[in-house]
PDB file of N, CA and C in Angstrom:
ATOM      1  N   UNK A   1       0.843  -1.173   0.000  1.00  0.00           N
ATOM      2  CA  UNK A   1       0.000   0.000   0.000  1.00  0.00           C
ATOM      3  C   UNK A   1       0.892   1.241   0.000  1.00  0.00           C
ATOM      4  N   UNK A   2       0.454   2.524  -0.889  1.00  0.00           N
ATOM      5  CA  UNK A   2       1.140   3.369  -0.785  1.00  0.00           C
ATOM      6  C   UNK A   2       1.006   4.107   0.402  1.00  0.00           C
ATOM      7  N   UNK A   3       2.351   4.812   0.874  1.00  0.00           N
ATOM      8  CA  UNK A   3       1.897   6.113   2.385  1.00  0.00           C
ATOM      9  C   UNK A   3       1.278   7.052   1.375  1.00  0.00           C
ATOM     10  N   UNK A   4       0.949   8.137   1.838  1.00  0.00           N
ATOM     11  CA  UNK A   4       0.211   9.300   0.870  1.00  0.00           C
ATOM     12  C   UNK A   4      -0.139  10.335   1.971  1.00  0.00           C
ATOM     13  N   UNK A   5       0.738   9.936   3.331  1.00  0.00           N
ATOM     14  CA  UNK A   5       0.460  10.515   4.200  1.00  0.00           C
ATOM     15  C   UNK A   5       2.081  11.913   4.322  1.00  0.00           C
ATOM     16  N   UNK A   6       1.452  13.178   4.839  1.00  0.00           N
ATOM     17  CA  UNK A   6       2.668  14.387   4.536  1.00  0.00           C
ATOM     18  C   UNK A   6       3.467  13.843   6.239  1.00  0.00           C
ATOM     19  N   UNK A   7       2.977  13.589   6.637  1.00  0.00           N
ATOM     20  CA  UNK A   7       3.782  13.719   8.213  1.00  0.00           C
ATOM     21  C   UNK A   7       3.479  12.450   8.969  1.00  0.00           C
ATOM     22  N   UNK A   8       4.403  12.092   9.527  1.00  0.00           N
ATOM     23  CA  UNK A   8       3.976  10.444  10.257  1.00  0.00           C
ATOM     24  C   UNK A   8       3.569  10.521  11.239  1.00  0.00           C
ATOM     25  N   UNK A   9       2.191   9.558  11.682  1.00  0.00           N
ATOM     26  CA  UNK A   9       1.163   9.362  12.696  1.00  0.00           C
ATOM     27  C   UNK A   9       1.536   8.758  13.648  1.00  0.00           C
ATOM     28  N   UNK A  10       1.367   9.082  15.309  1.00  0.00           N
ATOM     29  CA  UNK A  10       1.379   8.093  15.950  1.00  0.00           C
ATOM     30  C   UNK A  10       0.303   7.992  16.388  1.00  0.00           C
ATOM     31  N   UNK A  11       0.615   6.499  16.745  1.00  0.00           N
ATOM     32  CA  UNK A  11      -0.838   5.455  17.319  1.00  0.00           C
ATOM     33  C   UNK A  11      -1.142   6.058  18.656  1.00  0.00           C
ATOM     34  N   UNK A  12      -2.616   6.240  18.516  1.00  0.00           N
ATOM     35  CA  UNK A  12      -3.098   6.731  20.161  1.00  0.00           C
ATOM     36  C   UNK A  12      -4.649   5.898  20.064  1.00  0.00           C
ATOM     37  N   UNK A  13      -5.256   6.074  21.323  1.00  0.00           N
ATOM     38  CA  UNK A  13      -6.605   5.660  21.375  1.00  0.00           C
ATOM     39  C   UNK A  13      -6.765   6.803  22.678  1.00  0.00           C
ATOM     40  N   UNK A  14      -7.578   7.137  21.911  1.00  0.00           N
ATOM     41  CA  UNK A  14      -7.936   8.642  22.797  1.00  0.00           C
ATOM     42  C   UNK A  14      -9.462   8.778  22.736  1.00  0.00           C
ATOM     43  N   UNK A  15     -10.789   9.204  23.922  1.00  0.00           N
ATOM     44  CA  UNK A  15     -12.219   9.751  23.812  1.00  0.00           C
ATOM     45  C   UNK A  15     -12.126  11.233  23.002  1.00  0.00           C
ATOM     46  N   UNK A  16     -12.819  10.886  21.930  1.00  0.00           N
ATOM     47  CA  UNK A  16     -12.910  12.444  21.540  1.00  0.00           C
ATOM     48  C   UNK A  16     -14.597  12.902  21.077  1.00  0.00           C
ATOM     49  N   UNK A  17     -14.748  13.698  20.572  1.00  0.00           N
ATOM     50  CA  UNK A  17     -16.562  14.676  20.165  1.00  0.00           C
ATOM     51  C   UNK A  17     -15.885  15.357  18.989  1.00  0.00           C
ATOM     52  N   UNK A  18     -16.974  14.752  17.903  1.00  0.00           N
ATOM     53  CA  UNK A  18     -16.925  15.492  17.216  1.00  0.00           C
ATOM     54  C   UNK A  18     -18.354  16.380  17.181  1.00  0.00           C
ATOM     55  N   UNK A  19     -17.542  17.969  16.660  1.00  0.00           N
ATOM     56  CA  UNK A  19     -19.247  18.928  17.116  1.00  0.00           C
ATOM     57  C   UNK A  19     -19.273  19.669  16.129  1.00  0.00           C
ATOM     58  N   UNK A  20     -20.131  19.562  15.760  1.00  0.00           N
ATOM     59  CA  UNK A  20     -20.731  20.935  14.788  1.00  0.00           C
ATOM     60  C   UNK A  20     -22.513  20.967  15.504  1.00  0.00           C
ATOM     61  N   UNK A  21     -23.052  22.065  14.240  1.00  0.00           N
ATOM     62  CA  UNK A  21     -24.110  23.014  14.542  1.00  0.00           C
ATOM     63  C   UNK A  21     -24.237  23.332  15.909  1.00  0.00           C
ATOM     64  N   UNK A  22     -22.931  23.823  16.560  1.00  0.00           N
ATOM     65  CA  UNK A  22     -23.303  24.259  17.858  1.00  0.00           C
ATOM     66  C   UNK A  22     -23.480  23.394  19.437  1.00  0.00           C
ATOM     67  N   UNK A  23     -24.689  22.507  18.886  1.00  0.00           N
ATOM     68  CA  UNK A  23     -25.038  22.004  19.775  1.00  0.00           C
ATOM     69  C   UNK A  23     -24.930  20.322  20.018  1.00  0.00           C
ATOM     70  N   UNK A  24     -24.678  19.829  18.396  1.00  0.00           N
ATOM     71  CA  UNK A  24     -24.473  18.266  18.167  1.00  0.00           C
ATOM     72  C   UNK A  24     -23.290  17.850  18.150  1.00  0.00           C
ATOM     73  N   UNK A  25     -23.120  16.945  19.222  1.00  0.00           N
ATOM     74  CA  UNK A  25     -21.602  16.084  19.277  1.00  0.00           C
ATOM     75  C   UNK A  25     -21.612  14.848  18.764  1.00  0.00           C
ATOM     76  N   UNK A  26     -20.996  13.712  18.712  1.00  0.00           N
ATOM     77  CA  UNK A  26     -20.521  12.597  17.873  1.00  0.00           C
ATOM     78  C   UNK A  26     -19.400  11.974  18.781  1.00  0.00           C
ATOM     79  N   UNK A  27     -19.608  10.892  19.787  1.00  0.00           N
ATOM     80  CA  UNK A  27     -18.570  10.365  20.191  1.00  0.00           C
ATOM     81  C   UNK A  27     -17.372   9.989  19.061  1.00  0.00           C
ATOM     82  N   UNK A  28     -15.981   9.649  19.580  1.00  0.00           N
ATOM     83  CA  UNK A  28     -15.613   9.000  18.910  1.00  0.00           C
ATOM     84  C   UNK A  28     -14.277   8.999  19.076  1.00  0.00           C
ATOM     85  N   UNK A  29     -13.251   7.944  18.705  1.00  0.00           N
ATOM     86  CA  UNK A  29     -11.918   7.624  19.093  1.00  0.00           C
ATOM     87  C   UNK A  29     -11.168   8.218  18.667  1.00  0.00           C
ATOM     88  N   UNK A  30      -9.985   8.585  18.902  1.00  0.00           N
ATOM     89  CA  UNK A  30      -9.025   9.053  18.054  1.00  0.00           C
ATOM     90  C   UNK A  30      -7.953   7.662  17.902  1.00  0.00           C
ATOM     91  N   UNK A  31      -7.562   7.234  16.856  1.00  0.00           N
ATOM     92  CA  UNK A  31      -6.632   6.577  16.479  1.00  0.00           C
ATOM     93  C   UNK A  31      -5.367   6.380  16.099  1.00  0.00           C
ATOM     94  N   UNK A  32      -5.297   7.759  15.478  1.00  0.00           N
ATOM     95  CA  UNK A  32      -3.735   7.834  15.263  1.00  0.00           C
ATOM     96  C   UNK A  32      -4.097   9.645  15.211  1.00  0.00           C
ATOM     97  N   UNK A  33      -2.796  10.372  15.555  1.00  0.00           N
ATOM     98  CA  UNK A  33      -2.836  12.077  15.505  1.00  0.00           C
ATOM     99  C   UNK A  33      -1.373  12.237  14.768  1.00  0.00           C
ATOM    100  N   UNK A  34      -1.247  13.467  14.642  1.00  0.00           N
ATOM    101  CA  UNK A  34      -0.180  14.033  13.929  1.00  0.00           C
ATOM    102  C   UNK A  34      -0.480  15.767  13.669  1.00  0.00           C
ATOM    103  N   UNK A  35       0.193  16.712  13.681  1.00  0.00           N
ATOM    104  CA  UNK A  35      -0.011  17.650  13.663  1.00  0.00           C
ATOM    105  C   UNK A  35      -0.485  18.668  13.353  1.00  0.00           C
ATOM    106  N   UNK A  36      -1.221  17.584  11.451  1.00  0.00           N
ATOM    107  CA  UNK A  36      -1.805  18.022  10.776  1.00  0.00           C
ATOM    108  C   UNK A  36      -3.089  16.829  10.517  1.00  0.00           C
ATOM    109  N   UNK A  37      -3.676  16.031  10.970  1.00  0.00           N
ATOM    110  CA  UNK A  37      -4.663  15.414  10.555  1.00  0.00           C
ATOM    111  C   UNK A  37      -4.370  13.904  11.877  1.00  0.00           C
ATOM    112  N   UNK A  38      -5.480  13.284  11.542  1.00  0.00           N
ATOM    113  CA  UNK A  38      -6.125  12.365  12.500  1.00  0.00           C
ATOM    114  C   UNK A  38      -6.566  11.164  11.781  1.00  0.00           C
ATOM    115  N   UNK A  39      -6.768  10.090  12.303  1.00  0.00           N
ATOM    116  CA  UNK A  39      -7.959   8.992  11.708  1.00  0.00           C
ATOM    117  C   UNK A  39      -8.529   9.290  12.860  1.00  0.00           C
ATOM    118  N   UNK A  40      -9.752   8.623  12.685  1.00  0.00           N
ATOM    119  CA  UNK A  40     -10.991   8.853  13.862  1.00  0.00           C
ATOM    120  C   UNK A  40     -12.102   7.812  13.696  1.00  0.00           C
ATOM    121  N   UNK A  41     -12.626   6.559  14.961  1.00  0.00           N
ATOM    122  CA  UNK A  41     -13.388   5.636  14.597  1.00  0.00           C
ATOM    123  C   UNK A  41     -14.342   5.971  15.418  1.00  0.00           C
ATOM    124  N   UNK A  42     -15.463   5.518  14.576  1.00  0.00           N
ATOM    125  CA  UNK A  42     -16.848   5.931  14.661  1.00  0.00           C
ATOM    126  C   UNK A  42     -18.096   5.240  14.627  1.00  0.00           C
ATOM    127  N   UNK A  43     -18.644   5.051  15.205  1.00  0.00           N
ATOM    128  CA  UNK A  43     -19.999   3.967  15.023  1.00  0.00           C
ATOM    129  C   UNK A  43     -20.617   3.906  13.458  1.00  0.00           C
ATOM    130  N   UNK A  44     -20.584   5.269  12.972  1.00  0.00           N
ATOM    131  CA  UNK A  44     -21.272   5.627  11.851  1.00  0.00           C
ATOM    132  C   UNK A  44     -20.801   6.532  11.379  1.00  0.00           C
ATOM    133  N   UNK A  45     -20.543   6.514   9.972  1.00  0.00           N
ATOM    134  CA  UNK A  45     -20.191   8.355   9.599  1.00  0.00           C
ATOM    135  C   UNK A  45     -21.737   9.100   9.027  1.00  0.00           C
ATOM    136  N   UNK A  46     -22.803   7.962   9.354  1.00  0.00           N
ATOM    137  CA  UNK A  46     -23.655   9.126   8.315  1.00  0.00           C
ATOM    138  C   UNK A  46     -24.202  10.023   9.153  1.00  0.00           C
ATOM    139  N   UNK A  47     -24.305  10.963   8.562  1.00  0.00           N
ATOM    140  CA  UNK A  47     -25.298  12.536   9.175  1.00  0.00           C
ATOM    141  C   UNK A  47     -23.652  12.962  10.186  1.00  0.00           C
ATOM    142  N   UNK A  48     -22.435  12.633   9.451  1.00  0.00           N
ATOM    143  CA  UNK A  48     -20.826  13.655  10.056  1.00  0.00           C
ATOM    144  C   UNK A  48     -21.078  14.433   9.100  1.00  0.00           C
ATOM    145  N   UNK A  49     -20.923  15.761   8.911  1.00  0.00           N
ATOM    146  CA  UNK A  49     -20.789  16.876   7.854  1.00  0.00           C
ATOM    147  C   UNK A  49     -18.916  16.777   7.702  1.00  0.00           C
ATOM    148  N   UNK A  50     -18.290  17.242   6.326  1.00  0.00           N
ATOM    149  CA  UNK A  50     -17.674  17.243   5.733  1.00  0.00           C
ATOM    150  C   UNK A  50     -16.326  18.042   6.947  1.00  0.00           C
ATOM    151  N   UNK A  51     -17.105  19.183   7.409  1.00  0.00           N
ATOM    152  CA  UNK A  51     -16.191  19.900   8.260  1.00  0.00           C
ATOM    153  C   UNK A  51     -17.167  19.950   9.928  1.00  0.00           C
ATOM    154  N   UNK A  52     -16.367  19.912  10.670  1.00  0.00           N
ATOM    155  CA  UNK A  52     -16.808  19.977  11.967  1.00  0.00           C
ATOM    156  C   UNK A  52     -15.499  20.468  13.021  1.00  0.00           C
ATOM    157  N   UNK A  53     -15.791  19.842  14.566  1.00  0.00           N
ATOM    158  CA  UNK A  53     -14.493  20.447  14.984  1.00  0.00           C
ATOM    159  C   UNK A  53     -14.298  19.159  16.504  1.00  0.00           C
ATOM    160  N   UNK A  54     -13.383  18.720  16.307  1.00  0.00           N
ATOM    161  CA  UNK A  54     -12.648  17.814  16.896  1.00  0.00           C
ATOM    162  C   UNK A  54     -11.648  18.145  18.519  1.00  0.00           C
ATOM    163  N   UNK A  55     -12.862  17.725  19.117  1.00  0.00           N
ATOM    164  CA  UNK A  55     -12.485  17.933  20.909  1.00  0.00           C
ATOM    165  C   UNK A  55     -11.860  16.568  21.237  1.00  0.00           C
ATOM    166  N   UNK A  56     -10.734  16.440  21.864  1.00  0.00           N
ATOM    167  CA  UNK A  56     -10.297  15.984  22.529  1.00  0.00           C
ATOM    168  C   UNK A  56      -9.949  16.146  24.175  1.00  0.00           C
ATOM    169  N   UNK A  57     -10.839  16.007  24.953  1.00  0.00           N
ATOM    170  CA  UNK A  57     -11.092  16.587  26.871  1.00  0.00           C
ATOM    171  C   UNK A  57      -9.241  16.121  27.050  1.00  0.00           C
ATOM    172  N   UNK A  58      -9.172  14.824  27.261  1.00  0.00           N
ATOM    173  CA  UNK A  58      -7.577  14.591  27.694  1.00  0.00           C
ATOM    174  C   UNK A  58      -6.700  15.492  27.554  1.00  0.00           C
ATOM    175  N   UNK A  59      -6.339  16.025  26.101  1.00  0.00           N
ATOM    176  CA  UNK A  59      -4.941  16.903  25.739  1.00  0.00           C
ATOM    177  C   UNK A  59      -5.461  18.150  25.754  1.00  0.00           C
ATOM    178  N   UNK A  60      -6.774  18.432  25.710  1.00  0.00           N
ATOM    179  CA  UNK A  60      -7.337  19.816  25.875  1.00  0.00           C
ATOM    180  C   UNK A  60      -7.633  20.281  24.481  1.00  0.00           C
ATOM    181  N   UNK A  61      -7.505  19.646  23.666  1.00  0.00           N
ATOM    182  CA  UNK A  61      -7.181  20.080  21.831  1.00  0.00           C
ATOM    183  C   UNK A  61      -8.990  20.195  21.185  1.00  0.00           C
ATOM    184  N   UNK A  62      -8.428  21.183  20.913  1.00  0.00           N
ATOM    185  CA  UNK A  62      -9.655  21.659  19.356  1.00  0.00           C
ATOM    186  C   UNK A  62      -9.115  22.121  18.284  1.00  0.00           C
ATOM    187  N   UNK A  63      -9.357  21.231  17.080  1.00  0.00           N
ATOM    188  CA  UNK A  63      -9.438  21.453  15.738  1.00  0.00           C
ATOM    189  C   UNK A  63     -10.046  21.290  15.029  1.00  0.00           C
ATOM    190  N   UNK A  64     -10.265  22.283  13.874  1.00  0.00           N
ATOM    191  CA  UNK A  64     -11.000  22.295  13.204  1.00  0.00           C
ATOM    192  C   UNK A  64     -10.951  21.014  12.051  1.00  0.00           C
ATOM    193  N   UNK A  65     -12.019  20.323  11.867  1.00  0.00           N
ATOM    194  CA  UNK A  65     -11.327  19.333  10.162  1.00  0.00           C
ATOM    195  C   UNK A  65     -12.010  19.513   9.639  1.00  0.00           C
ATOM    196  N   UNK A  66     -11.325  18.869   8.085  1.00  0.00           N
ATOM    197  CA  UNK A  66     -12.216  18.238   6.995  1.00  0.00           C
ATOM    198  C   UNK A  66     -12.184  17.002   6.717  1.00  0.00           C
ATOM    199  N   UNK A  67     -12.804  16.207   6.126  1.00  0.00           N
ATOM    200  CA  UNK A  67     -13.142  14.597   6.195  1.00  0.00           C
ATOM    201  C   UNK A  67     -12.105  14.671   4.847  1.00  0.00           C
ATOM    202  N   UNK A  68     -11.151  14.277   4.877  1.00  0.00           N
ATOM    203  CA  UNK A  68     -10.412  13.451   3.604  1.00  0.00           C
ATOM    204  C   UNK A  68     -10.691  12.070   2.746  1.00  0.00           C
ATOM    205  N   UNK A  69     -11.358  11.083   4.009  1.00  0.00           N
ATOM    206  CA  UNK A  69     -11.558   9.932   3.101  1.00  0.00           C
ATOM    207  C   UNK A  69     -12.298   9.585   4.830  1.00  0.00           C
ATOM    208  N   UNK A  70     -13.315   8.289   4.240  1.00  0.00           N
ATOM    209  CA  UNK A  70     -14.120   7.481   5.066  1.00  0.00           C
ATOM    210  C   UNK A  70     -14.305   5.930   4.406  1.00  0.00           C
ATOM    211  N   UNK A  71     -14.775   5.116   5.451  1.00  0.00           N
ATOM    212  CA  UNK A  71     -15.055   3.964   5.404  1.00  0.00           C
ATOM    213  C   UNK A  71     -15.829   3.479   6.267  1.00  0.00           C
ATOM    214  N   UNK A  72     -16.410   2.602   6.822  1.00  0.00           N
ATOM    215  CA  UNK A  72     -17.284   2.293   7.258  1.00  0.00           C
ATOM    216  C   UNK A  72     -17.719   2.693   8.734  1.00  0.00           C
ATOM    217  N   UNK A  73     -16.317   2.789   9.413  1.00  0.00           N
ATOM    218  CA  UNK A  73     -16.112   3.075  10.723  1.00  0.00           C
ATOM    219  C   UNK A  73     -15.022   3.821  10.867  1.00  0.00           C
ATOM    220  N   UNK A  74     -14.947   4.468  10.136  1.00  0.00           N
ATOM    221  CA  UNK A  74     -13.240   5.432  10.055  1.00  0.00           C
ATOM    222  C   UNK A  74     -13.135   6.208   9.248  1.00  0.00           C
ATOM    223  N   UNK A  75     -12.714   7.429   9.647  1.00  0.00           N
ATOM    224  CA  UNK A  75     -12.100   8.556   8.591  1.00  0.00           C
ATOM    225  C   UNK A  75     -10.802   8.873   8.950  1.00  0.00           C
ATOM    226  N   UNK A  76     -10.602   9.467   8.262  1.00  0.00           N
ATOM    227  CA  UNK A  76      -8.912  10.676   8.216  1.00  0.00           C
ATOM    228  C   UNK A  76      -9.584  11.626   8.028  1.00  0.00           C
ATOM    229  N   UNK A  77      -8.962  12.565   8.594  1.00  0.00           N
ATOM    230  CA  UNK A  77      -9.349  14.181   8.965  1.00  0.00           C
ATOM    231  C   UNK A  77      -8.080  15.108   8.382  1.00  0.00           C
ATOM    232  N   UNK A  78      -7.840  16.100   8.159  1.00  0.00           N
ATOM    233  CA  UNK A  78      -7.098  16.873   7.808  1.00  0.00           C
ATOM    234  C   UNK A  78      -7.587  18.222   9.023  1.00  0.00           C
ATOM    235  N   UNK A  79      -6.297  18.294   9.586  1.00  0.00           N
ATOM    236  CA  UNK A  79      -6.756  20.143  10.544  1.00  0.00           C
ATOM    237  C   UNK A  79      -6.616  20.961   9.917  1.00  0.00           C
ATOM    238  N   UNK A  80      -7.865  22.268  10.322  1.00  0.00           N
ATOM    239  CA  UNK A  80      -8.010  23.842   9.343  1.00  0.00           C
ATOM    240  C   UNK A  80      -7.094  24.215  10.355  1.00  0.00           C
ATOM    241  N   UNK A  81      -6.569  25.292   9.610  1.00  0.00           N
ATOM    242  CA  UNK A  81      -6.108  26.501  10.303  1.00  0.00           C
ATOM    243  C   UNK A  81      -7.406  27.086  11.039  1.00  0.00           C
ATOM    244  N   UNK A  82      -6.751  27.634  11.867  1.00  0.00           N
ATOM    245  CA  UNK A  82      -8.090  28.593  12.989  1.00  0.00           C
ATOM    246  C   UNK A  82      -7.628  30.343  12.601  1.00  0.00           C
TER     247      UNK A  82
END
């Protein structure tokens, strides 16, 4: 398989929320992080919008993403600038 990845990931398993419209969160794991993007596993991706914003309580972290690629129970995320 090719990498296609800009910066190398390390493995974590971390509780995270994903939130948009304000008020709707989205449990969900973090799997691997890196400085610029994430995988993230999920019960479901349907009804995730494209961009949202990615809490992690443990490290204290909020970023903004966009969904790069999905699969059944998993995406990769890419972080916005804020």
């Amino acid at each position: 398989m090719d990498e296609r990845r800009k910066t190398q990931r390390s493995r974590t398993l971390k509780a995270g929320t994903i939130s948009f419209n304000r008020a709707a969160g989205i449990d969900c794991r973090v799997r691997n992080l890196s400085k610029i993007g994430a995988c993230l596993e999920v019960a479901s991706h349907i009804g995730i919008p494209d961009d949202f914003l990615l809490l992690v309580a443990h490290d204290h972290l909020r970023h903004p993403c966009r969904v790069i690629w999905r699969s059944d129970r998993r995406m990769g995320v890419e972080f916005r600038p804020t």
